[in-house]
C-alpha atoms as a PDB file:
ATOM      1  CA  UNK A   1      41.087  27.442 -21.619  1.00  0.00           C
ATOM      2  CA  UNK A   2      39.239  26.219 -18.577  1.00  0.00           C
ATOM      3  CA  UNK A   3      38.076  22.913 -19.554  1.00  0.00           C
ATOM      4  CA  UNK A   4      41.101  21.071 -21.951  1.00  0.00           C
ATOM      5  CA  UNK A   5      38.803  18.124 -22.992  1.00  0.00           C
ATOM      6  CA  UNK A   6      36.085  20.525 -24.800  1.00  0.00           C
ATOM      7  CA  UNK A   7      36.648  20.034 -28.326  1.00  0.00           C
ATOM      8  CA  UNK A   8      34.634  23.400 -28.972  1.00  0.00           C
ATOM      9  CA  UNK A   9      37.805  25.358 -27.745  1.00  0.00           C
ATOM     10  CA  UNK A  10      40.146  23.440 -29.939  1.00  0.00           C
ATOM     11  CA  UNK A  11      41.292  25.882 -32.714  1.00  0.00           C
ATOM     12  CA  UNK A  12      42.946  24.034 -35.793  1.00  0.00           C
ATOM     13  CA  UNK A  13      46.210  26.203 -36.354  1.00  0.00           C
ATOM     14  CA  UNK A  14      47.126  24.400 -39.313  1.00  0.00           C
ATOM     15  CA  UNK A  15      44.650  22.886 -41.624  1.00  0.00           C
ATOM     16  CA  UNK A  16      45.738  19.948 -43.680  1.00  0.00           C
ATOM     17  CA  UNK A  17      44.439  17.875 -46.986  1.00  0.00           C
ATOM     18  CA  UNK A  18      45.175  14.664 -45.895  1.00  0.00           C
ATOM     19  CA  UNK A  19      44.573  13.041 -48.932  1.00  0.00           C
ATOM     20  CA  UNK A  20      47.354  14.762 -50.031  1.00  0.00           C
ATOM     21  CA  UNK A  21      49.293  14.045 -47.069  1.00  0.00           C
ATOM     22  CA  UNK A  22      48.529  10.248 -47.536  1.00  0.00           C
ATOM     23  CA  UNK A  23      49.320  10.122 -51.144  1.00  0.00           C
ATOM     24  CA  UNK A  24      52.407  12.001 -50.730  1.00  0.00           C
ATOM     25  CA  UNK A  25      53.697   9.562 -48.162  1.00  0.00           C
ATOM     26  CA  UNK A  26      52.790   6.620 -50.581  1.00  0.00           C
ATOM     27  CA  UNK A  27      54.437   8.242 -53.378  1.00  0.00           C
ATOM     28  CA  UNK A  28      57.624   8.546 -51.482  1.00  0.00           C
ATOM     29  CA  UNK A  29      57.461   5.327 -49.812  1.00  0.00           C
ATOM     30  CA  UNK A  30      57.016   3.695 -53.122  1.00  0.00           C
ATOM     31  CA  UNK A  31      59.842   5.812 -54.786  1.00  0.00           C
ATOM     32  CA  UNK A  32      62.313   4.474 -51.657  1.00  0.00           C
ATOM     33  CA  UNK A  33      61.270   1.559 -52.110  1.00  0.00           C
ATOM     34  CA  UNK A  34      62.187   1.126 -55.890  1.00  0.00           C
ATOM     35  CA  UNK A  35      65.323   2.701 -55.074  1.00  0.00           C
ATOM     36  CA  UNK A  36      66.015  -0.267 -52.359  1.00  0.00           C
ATOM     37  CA  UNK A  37      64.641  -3.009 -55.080  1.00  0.00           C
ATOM     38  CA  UNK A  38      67.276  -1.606 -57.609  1.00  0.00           C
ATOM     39  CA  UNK A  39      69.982  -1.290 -55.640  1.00  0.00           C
ATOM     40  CA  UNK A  40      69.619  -4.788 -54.649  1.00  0.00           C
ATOM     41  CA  UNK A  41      69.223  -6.065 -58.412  1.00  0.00           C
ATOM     42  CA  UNK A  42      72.654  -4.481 -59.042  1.00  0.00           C
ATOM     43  CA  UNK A  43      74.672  -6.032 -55.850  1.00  0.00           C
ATOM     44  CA  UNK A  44      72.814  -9.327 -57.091  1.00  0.00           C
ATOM     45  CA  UNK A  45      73.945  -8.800 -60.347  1.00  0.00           C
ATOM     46  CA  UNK A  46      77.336  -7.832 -59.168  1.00  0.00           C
ATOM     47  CA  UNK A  47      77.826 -11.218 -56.426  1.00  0.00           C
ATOM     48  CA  UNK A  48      77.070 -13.390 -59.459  1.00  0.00           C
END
C-alpha cells in the first residue's frame, strides 16, 4: 500500500446496510427514550 490516499486500494472488510444501521439506532434511541419519559411520569406521580 504505496499511496494511502488512493481510494482504489481501499478494501471494505466489513460491508454494512446502513439503513439498517440507522433505523436500528432510532429504534433504540426511541425505546430509551420512552423508558426515560416513564420513569419520570412515575417519580412525578410519586413527588405529588
Amino acid at each position: 500500500m504505496e499511496n494511502i490516499r488512493d481510494p482504489r486500494e481501499h478494501v471494505n472488510e466489513e460491508p454494512r446496510h446502513d439503513f439498517n444501521d440507522v433505523a436500528m439506532g432510532a429504534v433504540a434511541m426511541g425505546g430509551f427514550m420512552f423508558v426515560v419519559f416513564a420513569v419520570a411520569v412515575i417519580v412525578k406521580f410519586i413527588i405529588t
